[in-house]
C-alpha atoms as a PDB file:
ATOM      1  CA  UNK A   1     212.883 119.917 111.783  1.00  0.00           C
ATOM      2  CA  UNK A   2     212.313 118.825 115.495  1.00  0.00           C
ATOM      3  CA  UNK A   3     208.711 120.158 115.017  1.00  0.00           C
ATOM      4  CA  UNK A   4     208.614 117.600 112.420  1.00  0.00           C
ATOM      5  CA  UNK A   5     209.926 115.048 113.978  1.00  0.00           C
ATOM      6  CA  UNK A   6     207.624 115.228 117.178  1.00  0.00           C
ATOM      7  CA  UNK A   7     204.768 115.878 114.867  1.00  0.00           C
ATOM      8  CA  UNK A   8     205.663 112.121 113.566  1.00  0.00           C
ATOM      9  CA  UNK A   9     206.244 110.741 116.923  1.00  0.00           C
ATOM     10  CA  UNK A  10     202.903 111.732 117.818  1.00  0.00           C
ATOM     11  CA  UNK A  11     201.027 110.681 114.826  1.00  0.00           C
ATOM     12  CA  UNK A  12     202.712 107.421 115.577  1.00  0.00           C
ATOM     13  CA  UNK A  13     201.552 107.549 118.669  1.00  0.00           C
ATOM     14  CA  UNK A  14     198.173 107.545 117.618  1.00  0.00           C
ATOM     15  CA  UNK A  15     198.522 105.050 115.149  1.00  0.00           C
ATOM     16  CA  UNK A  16     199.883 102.299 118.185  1.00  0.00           C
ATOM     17  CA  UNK A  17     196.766 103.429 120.767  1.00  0.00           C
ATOM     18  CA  UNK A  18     194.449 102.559 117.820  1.00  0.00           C
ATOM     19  CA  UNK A  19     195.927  99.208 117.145  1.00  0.00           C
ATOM     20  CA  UNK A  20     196.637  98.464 120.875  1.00  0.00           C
ATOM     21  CA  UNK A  21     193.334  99.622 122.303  1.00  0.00           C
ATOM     22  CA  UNK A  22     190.876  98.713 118.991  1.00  0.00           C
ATOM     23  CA  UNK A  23     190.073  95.267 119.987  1.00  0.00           C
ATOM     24  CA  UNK A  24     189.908  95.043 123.816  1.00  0.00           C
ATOM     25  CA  UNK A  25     187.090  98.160 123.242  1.00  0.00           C
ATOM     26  CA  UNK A  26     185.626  96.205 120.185  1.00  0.00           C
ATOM     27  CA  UNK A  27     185.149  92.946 122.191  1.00  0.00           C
ATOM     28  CA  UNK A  28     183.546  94.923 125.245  1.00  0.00           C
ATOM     29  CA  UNK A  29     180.808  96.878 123.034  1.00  0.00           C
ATOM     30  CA  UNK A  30     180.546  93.387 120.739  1.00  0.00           C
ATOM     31  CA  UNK A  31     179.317  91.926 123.980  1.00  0.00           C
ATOM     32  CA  UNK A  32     176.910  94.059 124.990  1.00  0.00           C
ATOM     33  CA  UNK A  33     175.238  94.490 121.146  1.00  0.00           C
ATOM     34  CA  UNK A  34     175.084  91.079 121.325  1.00  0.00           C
ATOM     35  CA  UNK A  35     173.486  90.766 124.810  1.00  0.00           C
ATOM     36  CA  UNK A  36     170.997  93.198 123.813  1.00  0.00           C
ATOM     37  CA  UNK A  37     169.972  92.780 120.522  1.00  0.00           C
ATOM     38  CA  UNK A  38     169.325  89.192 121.486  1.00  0.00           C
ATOM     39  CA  UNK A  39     167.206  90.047 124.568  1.00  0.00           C
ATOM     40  CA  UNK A  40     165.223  92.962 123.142  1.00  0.00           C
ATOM     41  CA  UNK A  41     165.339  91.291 119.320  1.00  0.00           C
ATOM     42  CA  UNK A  42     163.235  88.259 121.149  1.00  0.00           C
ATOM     43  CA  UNK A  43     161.088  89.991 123.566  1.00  0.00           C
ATOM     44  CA  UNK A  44     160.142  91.963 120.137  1.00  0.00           C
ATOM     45  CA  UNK A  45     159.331  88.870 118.098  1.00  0.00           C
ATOM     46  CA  UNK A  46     157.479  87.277 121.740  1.00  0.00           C
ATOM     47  CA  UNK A  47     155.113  89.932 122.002  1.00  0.00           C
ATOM     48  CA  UNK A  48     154.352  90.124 118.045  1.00  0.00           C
ATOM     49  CA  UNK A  49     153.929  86.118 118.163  1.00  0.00           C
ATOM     50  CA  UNK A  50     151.662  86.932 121.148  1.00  0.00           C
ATOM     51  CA  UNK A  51     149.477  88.971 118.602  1.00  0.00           C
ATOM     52  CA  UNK A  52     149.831  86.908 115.776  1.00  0.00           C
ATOM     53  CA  UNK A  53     148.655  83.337 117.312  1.00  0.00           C
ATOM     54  CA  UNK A  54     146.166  85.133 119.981  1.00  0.00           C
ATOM     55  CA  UNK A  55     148.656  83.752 122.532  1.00  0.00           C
ATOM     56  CA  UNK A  56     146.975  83.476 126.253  1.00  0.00           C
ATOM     57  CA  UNK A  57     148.917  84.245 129.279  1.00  0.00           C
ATOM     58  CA  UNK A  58     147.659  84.760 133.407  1.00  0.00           C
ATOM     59  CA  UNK A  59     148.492  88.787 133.706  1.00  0.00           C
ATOM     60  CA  UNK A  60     151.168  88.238 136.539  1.00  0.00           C
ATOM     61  CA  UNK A  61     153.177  85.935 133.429  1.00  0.00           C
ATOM     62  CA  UNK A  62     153.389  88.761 130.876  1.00  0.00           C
ATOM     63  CA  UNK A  63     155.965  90.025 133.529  1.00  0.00           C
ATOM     64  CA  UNK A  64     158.943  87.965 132.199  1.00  0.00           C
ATOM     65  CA  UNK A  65     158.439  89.074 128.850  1.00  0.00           C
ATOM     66  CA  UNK A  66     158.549  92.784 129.800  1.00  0.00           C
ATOM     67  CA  UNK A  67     160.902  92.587 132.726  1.00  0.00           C
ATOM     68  CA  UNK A  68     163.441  89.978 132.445  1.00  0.00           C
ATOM     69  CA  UNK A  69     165.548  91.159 128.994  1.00  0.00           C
ATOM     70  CA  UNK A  70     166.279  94.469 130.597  1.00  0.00           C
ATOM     71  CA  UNK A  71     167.245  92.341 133.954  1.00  0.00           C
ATOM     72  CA  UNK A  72     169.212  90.387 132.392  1.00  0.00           C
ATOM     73  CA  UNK A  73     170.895  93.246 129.908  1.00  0.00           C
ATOM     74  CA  UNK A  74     171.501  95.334 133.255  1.00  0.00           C
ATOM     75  CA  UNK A  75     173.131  92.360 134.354  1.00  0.00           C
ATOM     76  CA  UNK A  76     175.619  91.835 131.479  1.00  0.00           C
ATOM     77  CA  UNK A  77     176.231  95.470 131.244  1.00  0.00           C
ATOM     78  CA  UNK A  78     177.409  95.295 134.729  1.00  0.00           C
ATOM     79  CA  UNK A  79     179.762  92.402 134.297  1.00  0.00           C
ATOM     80  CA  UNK A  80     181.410  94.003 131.407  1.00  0.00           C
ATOM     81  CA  UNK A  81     181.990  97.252 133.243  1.00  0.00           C
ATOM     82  CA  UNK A  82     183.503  95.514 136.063  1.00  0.00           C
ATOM     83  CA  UNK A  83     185.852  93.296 133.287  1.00  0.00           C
ATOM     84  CA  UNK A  84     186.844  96.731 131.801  1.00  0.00           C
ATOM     85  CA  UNK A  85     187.721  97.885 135.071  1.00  0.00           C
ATOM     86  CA  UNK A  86     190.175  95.069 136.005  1.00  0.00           C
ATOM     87  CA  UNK A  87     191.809  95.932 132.878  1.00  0.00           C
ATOM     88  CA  UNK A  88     191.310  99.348 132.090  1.00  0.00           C
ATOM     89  CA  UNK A  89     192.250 100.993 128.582  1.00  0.00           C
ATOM     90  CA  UNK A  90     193.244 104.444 128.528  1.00  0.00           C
ATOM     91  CA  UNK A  91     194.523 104.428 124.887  1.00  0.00           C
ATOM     92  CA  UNK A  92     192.994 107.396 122.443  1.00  0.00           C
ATOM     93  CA  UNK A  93     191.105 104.453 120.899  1.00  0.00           C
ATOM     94  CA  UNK A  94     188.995 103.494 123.662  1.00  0.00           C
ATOM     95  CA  UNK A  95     188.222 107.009 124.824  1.00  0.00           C
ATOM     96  CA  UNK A  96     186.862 107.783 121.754  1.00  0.00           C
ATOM     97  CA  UNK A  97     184.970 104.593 120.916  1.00  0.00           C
ATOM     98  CA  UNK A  98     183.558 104.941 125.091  1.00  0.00           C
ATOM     99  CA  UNK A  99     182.917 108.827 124.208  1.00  0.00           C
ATOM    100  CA  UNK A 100     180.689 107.836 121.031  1.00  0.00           C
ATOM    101  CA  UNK A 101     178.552 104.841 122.472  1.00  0.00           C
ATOM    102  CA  UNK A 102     178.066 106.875 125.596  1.00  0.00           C
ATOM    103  CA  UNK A 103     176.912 109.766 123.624  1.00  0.00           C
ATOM    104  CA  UNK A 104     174.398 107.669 121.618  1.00  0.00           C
ATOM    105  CA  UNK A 105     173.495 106.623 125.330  1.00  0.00           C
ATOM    106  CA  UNK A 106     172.731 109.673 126.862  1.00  0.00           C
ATOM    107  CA  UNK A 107     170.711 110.761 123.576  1.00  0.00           C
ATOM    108  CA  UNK A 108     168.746 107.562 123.968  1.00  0.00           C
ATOM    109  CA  UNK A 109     167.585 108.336 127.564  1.00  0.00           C
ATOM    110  CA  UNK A 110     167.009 111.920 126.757  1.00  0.00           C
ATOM    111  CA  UNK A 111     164.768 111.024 123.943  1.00  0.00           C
ATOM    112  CA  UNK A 112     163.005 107.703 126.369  1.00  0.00           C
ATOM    113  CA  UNK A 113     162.014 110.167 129.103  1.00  0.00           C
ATOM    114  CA  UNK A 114     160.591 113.334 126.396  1.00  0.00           C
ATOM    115  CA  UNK A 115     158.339 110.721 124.717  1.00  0.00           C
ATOM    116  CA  UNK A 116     157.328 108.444 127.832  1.00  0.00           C
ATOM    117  CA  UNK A 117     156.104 111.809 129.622  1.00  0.00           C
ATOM    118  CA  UNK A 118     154.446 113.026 126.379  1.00  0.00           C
ATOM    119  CA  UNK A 119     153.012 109.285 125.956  1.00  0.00           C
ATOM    120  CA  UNK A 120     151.824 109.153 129.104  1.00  0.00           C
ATOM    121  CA  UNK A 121     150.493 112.942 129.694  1.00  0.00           C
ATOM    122  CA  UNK A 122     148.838 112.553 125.951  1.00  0.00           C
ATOM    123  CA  UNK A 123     147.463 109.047 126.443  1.00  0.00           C
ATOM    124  CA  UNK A 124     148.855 108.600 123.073  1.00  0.00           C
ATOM    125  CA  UNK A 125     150.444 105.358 121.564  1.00  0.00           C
ATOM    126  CA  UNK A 126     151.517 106.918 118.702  1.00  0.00           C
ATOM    127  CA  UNK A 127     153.822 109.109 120.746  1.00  0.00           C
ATOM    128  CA  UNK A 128     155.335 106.127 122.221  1.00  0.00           C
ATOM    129  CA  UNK A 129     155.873 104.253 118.608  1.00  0.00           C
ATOM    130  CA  UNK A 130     158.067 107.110 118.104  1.00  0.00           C
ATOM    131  CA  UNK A 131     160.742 106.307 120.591  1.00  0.00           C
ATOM    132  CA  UNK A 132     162.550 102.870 118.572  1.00  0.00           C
ATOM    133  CA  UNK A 133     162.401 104.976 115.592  1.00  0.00           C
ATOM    134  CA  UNK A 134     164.219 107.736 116.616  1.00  0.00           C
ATOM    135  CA  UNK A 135     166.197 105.454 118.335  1.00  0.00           C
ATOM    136  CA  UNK A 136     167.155 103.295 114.425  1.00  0.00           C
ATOM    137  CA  UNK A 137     168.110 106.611 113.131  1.00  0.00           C
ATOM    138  CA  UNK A 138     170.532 107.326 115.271  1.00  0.00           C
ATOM    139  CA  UNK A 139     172.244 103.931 115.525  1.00  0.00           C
ATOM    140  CA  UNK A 140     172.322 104.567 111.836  1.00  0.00           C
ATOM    141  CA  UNK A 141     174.411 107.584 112.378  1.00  0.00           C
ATOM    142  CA  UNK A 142     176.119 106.271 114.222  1.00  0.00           C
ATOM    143  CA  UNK A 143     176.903 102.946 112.758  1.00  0.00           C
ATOM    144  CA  UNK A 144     177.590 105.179 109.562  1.00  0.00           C
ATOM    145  CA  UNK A 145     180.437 107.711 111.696  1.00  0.00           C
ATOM    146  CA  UNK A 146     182.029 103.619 112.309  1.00  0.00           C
ATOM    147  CA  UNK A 147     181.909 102.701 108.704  1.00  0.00           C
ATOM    148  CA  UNK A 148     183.892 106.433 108.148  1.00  0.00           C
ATOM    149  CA  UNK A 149     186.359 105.751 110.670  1.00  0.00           C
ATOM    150  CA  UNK A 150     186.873 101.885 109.447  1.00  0.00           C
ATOM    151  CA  UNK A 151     186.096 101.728 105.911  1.00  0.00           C
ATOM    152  CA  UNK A 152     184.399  98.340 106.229  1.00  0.00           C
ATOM    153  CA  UNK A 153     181.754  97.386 103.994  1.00  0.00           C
ATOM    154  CA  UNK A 154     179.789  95.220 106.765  1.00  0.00           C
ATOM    155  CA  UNK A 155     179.362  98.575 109.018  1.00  0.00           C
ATOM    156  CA  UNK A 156     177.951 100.379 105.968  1.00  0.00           C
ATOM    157  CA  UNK A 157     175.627  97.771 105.280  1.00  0.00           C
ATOM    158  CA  UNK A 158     174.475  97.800 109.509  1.00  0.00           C
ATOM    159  CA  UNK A 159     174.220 101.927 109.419  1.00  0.00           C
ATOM    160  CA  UNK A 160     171.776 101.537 105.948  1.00  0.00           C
ATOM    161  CA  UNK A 161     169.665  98.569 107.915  1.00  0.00           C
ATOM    162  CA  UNK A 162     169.016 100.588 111.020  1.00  0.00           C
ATOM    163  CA  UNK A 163     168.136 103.777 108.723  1.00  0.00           C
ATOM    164  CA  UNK A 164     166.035 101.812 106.697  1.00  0.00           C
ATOM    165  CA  UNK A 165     164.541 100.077 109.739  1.00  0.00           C
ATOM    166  CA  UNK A 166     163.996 103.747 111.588  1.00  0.00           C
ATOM    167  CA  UNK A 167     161.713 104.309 107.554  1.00  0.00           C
ATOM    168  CA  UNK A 168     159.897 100.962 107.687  1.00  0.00           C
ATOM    169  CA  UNK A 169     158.815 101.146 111.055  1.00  0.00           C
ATOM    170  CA  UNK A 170     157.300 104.606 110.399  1.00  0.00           C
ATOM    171  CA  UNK A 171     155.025 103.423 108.155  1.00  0.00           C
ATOM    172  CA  UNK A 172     153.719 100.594 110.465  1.00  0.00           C
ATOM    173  CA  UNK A 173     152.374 102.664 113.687  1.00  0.00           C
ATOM    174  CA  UNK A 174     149.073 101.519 113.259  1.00  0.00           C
ATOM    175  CA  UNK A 175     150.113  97.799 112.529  1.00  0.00           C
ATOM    176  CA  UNK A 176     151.417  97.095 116.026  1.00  0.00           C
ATOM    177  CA  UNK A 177     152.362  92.777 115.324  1.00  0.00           C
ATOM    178  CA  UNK A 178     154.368  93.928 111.595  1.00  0.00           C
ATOM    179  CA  UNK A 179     155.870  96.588 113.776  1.00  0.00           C
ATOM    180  CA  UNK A 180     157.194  94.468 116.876  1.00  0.00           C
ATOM    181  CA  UNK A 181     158.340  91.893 114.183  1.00  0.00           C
ATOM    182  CA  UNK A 182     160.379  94.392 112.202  1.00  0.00           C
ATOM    183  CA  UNK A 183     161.983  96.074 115.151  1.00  0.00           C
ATOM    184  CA  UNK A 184     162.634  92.131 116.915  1.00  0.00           C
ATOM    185  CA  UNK A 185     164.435  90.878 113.236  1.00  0.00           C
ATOM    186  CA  UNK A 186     166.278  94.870 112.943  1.00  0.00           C
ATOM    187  CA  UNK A 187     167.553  94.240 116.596  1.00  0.00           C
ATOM    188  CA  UNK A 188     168.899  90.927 115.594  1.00  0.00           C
ATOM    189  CA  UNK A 189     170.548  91.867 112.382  1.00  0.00           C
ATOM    190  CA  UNK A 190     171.756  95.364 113.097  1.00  0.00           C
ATOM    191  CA  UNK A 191     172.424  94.725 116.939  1.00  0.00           C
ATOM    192  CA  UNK A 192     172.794  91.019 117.916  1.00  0.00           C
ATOM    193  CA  UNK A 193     174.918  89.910 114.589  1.00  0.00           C
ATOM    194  CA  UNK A 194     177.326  93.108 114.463  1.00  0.00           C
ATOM    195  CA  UNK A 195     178.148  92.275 117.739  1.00  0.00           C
ATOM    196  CA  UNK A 196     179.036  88.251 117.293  1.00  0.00           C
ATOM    197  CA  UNK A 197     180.791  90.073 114.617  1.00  0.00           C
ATOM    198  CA  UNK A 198     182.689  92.116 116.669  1.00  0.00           C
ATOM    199  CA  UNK A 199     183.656  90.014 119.394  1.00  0.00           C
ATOM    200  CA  UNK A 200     184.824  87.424 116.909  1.00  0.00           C
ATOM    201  CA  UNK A 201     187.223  90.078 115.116  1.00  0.00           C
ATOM    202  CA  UNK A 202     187.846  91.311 118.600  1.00  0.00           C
ATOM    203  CA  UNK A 203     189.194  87.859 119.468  1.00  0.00           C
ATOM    204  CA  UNK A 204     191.442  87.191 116.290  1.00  0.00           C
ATOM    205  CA  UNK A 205     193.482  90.562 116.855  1.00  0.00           C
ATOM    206  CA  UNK A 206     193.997  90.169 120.189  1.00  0.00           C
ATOM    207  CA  UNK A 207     195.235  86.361 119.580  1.00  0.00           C
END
């Protein structure tokens, strides 16, 4: 009976960190979708607008373009990790949500630096074209492990864009301005907009 009883406690337990800890990690990971799927969804849609409209710039301006999204997404990652660390969560909730993204993370890198060195050692664009796609399939994944956990509709619908993205953009290797304009609108659907999404819910359940 008292193994009962602590088994409820517990499961109770659970059920608070998750309802406690849900939003504050929500807003934080809303922010930075957003942040980047709006920097790397425009640079995307830049450089295929370049290609489309023959657009001219001096060689020392394609530099903003290519450098100052990831500046400026290095920037807001940093002032969300120093936010989280004025108020830091250490509810089941949050270690599992930071666990997940951070996993996703480290895949991404692991994949970025096997098909840069292949890219680069092979002289091969191709090899490079690779990279985003592998990268759509797993935000699919793990967009779809979210819509498991949640039961939402809206994160079902995100995990089946980026999959179908991670297809599209498979067929378009050798169309380089259709593919930088369907990875720049994928980024801004399936990154930038779940992430408004998120910190608005974020917002509401913490008010």
């Amino acid at each position: 009976m008292n193994g009962e009883l602590n088994s409820a406690q517990d499961d109770l337990a659970f059920l608070r960190a998750l309802v406690n800890d849900a939003p504050k990690t929500q807003s934080a990971g809303g922010w930075l979708f957003l942040a980047g799927g709006t920097l790397f969804g425009l640079q995307s849609l830049f450089f295929w607008a370049q290609m489309a409209f023959q657009i001219q710039l001096p060689s020392w301006g394609w530099l903003i373009p290519s450098v100052l999204p990831s500046v400026l997404f290095l920037i807001a990652l940093v002032l969300v990790v120093m936010q989280g660390r004025k108020s830091p969560q250490t509810g089941v909730a949050t270690r599992a949500m930071n666990a997940a993204w951070s996993s996703t993370g480290l895949v991404t890198m692991t994949v970025i630096i096997v098909f840069a060195f292949n890219a680069l050692r092979e002289q091969s664009l191709l090899i490079w074209l690779l990279y985003p796609i592998i990268v759509c399939a797993v935000q699919g994944g793990v967009w779809y492990v979210a819509y498991m956990i949640r039961k939402r509709v809206w994160l079902a619908a995100v995990s089946a864009g980026w999959l179908a993205s991670a297809v599209a953009l498979g067929f378009m290797t050798r169309s380089m301005d259709l593919y930088c304009l369907t990875i720049g609108i994928a980024l801004l659907l399936f990154m930038a907009l779940p992430g408004w999404i998120m910190t608005r819910q974020a917002a509401r359940e913490i008010a």
